[in-house]
PDB file of N, CA and C in Angstrom:
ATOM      1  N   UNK A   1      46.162  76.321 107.709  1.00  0.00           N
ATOM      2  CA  UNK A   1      47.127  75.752 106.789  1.00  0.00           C
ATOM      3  C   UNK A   1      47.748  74.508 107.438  1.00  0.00           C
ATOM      4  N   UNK A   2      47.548  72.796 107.086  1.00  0.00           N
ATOM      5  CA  UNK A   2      48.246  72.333 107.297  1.00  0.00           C
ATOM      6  C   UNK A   2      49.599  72.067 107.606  1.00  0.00           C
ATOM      7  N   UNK A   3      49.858  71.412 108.832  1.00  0.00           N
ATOM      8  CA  UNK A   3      51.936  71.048 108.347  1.00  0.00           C
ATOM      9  C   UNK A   3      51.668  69.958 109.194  1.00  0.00           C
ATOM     10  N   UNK A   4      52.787  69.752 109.040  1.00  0.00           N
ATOM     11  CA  UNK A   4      53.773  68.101 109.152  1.00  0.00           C
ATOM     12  C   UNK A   4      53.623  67.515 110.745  1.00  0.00           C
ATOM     13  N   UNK A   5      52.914  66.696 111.192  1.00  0.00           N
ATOM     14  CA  UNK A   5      52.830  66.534 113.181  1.00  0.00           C
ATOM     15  C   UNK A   5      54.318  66.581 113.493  1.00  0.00           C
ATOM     16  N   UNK A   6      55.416  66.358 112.480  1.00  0.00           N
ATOM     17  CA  UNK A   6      56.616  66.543 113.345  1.00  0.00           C
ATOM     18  C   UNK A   6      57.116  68.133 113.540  1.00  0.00           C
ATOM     19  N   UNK A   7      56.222  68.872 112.930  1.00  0.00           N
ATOM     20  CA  UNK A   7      56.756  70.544 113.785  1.00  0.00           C
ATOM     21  C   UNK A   7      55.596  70.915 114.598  1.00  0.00           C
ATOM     22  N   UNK A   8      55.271  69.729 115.112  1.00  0.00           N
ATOM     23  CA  UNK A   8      54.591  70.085 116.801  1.00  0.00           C
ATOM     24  C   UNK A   8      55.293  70.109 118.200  1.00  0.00           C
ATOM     25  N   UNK A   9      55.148  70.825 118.982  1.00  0.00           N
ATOM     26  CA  UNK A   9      55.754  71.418 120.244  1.00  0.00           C
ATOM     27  C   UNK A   9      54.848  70.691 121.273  1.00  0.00           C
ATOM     28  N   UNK A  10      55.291  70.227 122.640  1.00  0.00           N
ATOM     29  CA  UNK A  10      54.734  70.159 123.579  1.00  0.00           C
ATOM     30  C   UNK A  10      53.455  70.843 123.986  1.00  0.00           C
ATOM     31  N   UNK A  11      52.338  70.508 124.286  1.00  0.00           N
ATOM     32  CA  UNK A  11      51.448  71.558 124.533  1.00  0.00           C
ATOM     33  C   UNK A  11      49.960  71.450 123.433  1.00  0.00           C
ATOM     34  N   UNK A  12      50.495  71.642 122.413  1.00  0.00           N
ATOM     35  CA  UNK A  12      49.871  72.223 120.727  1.00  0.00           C
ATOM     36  C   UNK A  12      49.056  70.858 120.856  1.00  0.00           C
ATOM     37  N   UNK A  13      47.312  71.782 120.771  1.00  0.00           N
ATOM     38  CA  UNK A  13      46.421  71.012 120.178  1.00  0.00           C
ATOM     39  C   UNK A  13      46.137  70.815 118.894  1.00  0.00           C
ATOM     40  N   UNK A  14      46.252  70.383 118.152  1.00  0.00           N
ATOM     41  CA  UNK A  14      45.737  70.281 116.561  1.00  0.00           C
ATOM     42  C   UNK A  14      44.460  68.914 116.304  1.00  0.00           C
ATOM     43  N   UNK A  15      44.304  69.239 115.435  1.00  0.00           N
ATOM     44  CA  UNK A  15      43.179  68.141 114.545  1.00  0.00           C
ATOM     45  C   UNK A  15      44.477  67.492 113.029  1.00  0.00           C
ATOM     46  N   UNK A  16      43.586  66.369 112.388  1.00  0.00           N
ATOM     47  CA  UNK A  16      44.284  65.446 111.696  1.00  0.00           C
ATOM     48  C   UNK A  16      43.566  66.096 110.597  1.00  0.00           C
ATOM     49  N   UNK A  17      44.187  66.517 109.351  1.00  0.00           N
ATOM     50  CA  UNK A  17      43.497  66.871 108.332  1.00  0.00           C
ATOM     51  C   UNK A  17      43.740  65.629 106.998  1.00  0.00           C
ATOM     52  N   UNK A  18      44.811  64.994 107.357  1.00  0.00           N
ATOM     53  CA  UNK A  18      44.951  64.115 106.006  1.00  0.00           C
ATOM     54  C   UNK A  18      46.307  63.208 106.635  1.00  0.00           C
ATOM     55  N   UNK A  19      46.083  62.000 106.295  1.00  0.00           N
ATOM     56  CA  UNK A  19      47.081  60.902 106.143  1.00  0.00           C
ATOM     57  C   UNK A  19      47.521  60.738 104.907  1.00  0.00           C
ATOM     58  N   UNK A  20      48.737  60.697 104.326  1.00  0.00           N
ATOM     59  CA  UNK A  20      49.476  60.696 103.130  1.00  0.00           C
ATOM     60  C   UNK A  20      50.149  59.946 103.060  1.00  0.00           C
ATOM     61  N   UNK A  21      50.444  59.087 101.579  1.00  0.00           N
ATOM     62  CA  UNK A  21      51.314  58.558 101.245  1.00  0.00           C
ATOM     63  C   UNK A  21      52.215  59.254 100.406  1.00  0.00           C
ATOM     64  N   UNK A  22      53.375  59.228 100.482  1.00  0.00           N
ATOM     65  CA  UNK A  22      54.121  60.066  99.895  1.00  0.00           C
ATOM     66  C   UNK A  22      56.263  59.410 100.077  1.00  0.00           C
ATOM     67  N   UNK A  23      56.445  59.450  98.526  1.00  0.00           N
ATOM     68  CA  UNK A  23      57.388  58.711  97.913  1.00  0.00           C
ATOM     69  C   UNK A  23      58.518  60.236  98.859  1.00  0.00           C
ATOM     70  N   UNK A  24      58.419  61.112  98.849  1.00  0.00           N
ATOM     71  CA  UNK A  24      59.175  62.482  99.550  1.00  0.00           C
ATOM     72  C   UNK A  24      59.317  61.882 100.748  1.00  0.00           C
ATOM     73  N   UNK A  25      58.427  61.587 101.720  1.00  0.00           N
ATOM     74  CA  UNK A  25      59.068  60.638 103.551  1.00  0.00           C
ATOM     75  C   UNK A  25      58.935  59.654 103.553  1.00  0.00           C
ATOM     76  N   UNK A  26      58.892  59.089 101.951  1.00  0.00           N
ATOM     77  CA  UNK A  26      58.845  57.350 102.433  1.00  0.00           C
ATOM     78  C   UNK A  26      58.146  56.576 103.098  1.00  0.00           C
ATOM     79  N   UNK A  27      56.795  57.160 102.942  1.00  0.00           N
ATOM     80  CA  UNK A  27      55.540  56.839 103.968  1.00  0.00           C
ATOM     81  C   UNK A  27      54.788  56.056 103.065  1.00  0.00           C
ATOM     82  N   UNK A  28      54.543  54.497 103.492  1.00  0.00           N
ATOM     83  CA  UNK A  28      53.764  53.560 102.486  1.00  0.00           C
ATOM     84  C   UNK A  28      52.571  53.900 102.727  1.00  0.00           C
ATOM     85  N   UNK A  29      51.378  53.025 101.987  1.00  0.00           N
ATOM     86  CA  UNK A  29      49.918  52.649 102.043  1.00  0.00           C
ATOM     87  C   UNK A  29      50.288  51.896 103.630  1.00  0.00           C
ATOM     88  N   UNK A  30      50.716  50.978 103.861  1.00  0.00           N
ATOM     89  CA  UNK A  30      50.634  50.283 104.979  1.00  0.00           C
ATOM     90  C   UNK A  30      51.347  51.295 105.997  1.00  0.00           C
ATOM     91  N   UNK A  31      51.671  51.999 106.276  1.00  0.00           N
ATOM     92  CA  UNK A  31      51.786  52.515 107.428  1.00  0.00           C
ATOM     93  C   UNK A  31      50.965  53.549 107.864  1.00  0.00           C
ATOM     94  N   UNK A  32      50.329  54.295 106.516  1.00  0.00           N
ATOM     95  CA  UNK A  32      49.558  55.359 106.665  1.00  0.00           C
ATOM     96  C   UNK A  32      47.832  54.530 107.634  1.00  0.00           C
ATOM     97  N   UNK A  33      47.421  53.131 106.962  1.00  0.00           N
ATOM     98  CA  UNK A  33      46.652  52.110 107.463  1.00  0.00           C
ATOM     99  C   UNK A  33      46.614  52.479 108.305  1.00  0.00           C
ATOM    100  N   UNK A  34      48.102  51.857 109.389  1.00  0.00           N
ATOM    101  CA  UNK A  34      48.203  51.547 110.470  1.00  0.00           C
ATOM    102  C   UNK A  34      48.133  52.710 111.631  1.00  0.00           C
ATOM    103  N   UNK A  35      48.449  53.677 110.808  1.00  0.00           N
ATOM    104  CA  UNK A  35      47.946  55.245 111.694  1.00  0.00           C
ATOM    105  C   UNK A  35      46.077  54.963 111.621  1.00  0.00           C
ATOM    106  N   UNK A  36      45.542  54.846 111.032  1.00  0.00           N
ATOM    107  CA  UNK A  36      44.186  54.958 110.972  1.00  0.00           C
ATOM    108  C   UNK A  36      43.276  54.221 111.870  1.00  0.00           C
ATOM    109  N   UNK A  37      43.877  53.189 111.619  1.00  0.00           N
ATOM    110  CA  UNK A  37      43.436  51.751 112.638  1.00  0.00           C
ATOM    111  C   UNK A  37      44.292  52.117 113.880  1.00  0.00           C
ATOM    112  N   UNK A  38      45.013  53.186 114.034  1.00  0.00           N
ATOM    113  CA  UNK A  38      45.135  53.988 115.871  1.00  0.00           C
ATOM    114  C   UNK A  38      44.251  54.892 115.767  1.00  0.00           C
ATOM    115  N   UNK A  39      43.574  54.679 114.890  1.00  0.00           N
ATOM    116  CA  UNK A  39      42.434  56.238 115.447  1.00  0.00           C
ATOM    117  C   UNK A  39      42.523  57.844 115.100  1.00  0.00           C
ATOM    118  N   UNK A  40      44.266  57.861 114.071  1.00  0.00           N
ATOM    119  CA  UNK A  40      44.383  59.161 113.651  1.00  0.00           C
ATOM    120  C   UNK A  40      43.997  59.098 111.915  1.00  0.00           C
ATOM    121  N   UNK A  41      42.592  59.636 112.242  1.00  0.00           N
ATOM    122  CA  UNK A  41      42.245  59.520 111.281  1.00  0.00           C
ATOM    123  C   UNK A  41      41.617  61.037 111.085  1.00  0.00           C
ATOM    124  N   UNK A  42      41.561  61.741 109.488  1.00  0.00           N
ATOM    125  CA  UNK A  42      41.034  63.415 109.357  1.00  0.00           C
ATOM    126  C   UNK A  42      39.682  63.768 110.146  1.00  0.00           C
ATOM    127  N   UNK A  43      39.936  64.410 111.543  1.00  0.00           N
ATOM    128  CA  UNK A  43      39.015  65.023 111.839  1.00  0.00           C
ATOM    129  C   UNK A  43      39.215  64.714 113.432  1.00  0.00           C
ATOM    130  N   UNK A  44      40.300  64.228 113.579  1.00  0.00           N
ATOM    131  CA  UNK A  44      40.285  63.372 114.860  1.00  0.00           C
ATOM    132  C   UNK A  44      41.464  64.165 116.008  1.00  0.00           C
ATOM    133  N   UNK A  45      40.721  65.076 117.070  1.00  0.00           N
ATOM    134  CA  UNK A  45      41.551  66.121 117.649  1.00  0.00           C
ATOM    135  C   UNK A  45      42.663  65.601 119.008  1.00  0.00           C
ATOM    136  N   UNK A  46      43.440  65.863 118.827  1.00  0.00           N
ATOM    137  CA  UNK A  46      44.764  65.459 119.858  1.00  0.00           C
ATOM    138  C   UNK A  46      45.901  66.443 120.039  1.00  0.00           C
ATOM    139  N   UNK A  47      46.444  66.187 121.708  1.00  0.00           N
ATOM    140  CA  UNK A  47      47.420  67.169 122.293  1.00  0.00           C
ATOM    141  C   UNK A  47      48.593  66.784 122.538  1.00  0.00           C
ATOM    142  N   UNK A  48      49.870  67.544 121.952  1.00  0.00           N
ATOM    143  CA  UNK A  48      50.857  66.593 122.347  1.00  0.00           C
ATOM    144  C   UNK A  48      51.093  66.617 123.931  1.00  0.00           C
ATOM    145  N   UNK A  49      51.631  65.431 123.968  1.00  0.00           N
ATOM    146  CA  UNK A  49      52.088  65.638 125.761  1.00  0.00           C
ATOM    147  C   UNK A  49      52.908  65.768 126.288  1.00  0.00           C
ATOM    148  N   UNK A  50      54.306  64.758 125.665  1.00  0.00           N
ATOM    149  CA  UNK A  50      55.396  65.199 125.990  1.00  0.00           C
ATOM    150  C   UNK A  50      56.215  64.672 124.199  1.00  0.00           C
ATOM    151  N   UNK A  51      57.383  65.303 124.583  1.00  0.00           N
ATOM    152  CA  UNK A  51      58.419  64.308 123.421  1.00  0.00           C
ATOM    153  C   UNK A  51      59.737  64.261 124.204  1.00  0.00           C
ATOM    154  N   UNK A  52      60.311  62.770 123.944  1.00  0.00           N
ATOM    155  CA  UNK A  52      61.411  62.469 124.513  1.00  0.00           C
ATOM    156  C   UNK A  52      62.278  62.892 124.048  1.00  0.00           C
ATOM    157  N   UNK A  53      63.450  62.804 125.315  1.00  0.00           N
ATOM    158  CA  UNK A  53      64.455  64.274 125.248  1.00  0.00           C
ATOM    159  C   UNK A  53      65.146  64.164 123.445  1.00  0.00           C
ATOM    160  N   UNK A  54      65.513  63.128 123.164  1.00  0.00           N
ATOM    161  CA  UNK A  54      66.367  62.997 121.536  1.00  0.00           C
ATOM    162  C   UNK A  54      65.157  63.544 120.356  1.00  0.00           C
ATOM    163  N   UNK A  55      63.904  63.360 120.860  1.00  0.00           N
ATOM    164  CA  UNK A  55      62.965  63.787 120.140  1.00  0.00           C
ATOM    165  C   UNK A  55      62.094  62.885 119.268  1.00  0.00           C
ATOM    166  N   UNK A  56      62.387  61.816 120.158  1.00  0.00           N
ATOM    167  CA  UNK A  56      61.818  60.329 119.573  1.00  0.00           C
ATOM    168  C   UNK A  56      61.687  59.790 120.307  1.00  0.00           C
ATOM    169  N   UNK A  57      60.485  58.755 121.026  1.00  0.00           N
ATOM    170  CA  UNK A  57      59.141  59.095 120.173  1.00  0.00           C
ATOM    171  C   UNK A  57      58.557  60.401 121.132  1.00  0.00           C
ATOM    172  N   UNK A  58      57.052  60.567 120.074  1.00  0.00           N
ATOM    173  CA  UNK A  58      56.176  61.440 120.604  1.00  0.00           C
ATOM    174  C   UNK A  58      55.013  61.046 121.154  1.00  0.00           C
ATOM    175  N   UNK A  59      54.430  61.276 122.513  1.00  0.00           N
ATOM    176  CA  UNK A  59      53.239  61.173 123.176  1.00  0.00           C
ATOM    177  C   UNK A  59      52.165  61.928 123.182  1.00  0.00           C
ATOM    178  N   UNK A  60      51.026  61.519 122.273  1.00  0.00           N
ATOM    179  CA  UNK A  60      49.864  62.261 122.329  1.00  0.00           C
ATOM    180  C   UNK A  60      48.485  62.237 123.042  1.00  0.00           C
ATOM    181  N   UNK A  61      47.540  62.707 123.235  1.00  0.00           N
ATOM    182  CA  UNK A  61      46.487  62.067 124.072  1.00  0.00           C
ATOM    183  C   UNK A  61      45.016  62.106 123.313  1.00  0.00           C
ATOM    184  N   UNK A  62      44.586  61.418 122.743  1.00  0.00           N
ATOM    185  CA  UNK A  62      43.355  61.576 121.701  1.00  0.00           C
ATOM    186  C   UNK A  62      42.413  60.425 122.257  1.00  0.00           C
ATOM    187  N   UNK A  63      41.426  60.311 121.842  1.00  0.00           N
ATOM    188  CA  UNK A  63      39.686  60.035 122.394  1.00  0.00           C
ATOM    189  C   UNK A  63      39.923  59.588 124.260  1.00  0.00           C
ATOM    190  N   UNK A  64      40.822  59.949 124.761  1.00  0.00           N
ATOM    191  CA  UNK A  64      40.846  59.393 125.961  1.00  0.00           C
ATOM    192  C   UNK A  64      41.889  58.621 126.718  1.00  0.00           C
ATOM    193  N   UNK A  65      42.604  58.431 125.595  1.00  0.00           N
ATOM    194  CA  UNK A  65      44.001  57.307 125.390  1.00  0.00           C
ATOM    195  C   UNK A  65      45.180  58.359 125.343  1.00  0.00           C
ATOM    196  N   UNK A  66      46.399  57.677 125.346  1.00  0.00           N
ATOM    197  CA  UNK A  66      47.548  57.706 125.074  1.00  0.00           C
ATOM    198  C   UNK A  66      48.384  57.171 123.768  1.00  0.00           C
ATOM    199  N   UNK A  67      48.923  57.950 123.185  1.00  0.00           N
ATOM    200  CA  UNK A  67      49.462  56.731 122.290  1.00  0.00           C
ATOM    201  C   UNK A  67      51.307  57.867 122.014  1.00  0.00           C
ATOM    202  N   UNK A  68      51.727  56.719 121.545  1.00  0.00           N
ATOM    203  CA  UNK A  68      52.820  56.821 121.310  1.00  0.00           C
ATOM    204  C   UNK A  68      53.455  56.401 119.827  1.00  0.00           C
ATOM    205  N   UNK A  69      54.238  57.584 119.291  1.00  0.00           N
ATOM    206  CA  UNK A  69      54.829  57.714 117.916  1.00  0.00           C
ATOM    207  C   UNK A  69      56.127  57.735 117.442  1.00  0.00           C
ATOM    208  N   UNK A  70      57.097  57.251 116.462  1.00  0.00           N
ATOM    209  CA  UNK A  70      58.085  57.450 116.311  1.00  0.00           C
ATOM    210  C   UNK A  70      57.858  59.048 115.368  1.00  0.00           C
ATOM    211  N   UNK A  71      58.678  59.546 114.867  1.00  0.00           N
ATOM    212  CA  UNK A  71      58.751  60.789 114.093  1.00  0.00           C
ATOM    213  C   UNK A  71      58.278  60.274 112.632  1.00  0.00           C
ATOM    214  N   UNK A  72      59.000  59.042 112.603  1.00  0.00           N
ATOM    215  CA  UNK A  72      59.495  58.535 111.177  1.00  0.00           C
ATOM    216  C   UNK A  72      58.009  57.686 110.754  1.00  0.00           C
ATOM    217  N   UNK A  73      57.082  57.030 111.739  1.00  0.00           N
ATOM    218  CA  UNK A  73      55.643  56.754 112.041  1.00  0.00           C
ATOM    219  C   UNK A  73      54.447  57.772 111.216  1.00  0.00           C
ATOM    220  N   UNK A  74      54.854  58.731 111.976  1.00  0.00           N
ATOM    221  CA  UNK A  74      54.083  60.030 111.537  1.00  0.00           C
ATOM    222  C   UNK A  74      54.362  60.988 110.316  1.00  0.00           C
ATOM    223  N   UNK A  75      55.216  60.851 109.892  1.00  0.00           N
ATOM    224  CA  UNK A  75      55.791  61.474 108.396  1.00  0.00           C
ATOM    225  C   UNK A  75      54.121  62.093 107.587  1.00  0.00           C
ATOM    226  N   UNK A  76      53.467  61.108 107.692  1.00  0.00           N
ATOM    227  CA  UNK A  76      52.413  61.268 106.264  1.00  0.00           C
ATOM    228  C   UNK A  76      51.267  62.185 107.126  1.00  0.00           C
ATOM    229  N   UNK A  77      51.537  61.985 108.254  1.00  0.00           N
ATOM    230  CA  UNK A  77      50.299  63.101 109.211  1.00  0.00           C
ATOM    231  C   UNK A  77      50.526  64.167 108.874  1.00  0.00           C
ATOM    232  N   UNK A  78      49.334  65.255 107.811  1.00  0.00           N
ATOM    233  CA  UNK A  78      49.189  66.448 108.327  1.00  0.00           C
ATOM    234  C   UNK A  78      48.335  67.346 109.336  1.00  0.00           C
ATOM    235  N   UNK A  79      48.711  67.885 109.975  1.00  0.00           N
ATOM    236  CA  UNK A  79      47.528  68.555 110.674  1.00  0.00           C
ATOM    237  C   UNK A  79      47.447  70.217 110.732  1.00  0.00           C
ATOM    238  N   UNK A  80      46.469  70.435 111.446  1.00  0.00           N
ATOM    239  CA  UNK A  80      45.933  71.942 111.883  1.00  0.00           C
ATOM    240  C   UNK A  80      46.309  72.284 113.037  1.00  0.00           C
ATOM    241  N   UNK A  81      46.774  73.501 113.369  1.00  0.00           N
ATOM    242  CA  UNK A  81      46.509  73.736 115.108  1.00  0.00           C
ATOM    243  C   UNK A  81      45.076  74.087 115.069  1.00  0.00           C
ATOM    244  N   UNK A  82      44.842  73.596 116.645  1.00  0.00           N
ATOM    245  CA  UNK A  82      43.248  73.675 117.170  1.00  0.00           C
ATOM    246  C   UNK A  82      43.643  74.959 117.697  1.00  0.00           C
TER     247      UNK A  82
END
């Protein structure tokens, strides 16, 4: 069952099941893009690594890389735990 990358915990592997646009988090066509063109795109598996202490941003580690997220970035990400 999908949910939201922002009720991910330190640790938690999941996969990307869908990028969304959605008028509910205020998540445009252009930002959902701009997740894609980082590479989180449905099918694409990543671990969180850490999240900073306020809880913004979040550090994940996918094809080899690092990348880094605001909460408010990731809104339209759903995923799976792996």
């Amino acid at each position: 069952m999908p949910i939201q990358f922002s009720q991910l915990k330190v640790g938690d592997n999941a996969v990307i099941d869908e990028c969304r646009v959605s008028s509910d988090t205020s998540t445009s066509s252009s930002q959902v893009q701009r997740l894609m063109m980082l590479g989180l795109i449905p099918g694409t598996r990543f671990t969180v690594v850490r999240v900073a202490p306020l809880g913004d941003p979040i550090e994940i580690k996918l094809r080899g890389f690092s990348l880094s997220l605001r909460r408010e970035e990731a809104l339209g990400l759903w995923v799976s735990l792996s």
